[in-house]
Protein backbone atom coordinates (compact mmCIF):
# COMPACT_ATOMS: atom_id res chain seq x y z
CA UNK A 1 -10.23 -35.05 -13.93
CA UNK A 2 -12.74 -32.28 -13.62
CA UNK A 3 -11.46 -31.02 -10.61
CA UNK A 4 -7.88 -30.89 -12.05
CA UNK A 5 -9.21 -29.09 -15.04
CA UNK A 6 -10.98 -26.42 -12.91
CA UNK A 7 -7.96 -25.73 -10.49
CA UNK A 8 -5.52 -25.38 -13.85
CA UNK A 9 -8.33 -23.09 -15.11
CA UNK A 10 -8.15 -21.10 -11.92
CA UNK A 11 -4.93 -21.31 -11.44
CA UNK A 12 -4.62 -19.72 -15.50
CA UNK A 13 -6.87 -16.79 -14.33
CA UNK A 14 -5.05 -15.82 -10.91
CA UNK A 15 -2.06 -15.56 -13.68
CA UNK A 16 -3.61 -13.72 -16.33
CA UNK A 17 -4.70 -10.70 -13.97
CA UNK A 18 -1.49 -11.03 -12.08
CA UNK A 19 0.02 -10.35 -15.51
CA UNK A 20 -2.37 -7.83 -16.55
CA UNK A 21 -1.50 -6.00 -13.21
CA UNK A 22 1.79 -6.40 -13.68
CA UNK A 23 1.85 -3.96 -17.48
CA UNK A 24 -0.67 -1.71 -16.37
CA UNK A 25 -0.49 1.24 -17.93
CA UNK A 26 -2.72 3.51 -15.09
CA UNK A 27 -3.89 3.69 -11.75
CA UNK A 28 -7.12 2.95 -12.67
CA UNK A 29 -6.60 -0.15 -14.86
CA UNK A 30 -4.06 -1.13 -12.08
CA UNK A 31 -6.53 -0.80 -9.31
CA UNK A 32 -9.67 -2.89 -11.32
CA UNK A 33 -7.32 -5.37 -12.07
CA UNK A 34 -5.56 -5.39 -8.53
CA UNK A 35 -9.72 -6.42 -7.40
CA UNK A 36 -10.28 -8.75 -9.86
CA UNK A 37 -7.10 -10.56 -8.30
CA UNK A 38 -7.59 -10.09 -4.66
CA UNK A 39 -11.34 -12.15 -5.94
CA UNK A 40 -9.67 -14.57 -7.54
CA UNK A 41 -7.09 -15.27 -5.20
CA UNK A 42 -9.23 -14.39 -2.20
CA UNK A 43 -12.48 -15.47 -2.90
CA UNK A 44 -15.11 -14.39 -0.30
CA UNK A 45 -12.63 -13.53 2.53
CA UNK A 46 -11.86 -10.78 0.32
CA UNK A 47 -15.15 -8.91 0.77
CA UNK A 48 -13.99 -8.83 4.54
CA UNK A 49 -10.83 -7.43 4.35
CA UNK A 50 -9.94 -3.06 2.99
CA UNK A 51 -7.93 -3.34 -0.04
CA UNK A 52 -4.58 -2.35 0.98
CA UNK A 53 -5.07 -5.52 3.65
CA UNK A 54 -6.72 -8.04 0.70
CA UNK A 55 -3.92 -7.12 -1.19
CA UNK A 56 -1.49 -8.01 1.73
CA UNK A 57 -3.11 -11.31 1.97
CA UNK A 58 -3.04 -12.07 -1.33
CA UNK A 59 0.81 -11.42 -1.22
CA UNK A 60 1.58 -13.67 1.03
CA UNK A 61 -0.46 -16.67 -0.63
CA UNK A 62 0.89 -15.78 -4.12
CA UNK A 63 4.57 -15.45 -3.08
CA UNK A 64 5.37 -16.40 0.86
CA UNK A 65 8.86 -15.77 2.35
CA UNK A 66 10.11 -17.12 5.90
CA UNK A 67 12.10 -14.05 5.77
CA UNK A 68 9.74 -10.94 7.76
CA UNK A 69 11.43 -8.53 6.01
CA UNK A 70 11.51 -10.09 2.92
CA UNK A 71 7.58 -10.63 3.09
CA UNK A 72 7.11 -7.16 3.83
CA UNK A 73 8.97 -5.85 1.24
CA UNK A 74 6.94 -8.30 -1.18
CA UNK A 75 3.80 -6.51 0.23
CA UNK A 76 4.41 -2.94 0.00
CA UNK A 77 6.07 -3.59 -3.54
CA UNK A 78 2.96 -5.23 -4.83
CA UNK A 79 0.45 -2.83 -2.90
CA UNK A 80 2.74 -0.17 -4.78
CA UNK A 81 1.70 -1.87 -8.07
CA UNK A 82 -1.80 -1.99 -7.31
CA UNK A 83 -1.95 1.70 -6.39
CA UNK A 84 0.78 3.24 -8.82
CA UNK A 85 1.82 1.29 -11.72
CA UNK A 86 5.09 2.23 -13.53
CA UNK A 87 6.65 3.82 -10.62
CA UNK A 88 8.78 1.22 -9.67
CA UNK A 89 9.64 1.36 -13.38
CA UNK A 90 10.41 5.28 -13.21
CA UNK A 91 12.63 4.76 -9.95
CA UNK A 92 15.08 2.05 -11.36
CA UNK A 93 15.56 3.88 -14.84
């Protein structure tokens, strides 16, 4: 029971900054939260990694695709939200 309580809990916090990523409102607050993620998704293989690449990896454990392309569009669109929040938002408007 306490192990299913602590994954929940983790799994609740890899969603909160994943939201809180998501309506960033600068680069800045974007890029702290973007960390915080990469940690919480990551853990310690994080500390290895430069953060375009942790945020990669986190990618593809958050939302996989068997599709290449696919995944690599997934990447670049969430390393694009990491680095510049709301431009995705400018482009489609």
């Amino acid at each position: 029971m306490h192990r299913i309580s602590a994954m929940t809990r983790a799994a609740q916090q890899i969603q909160d900054r994943y939201d809180a990523l998501m309506f960033a409102k600068t680069a800045a607050s974007a890029r702290k939260t973007a960390h915080a993620l990469i940690e919480a998704v990551l853990g310690d293989e994080a500390r290895r990694l430069s953060f375009q690449e942790a945020l990669r990896e986190c990618c593809r454990k958050m939302r996989p695709s068997a599709d290449p392309r696919e995944q690599q569009r997934f990447e670049n669109e969430f390393i694009e939200l990491a680095i510049w929040p709301g431009k995705s938002n400018t482009i489609a408007a």
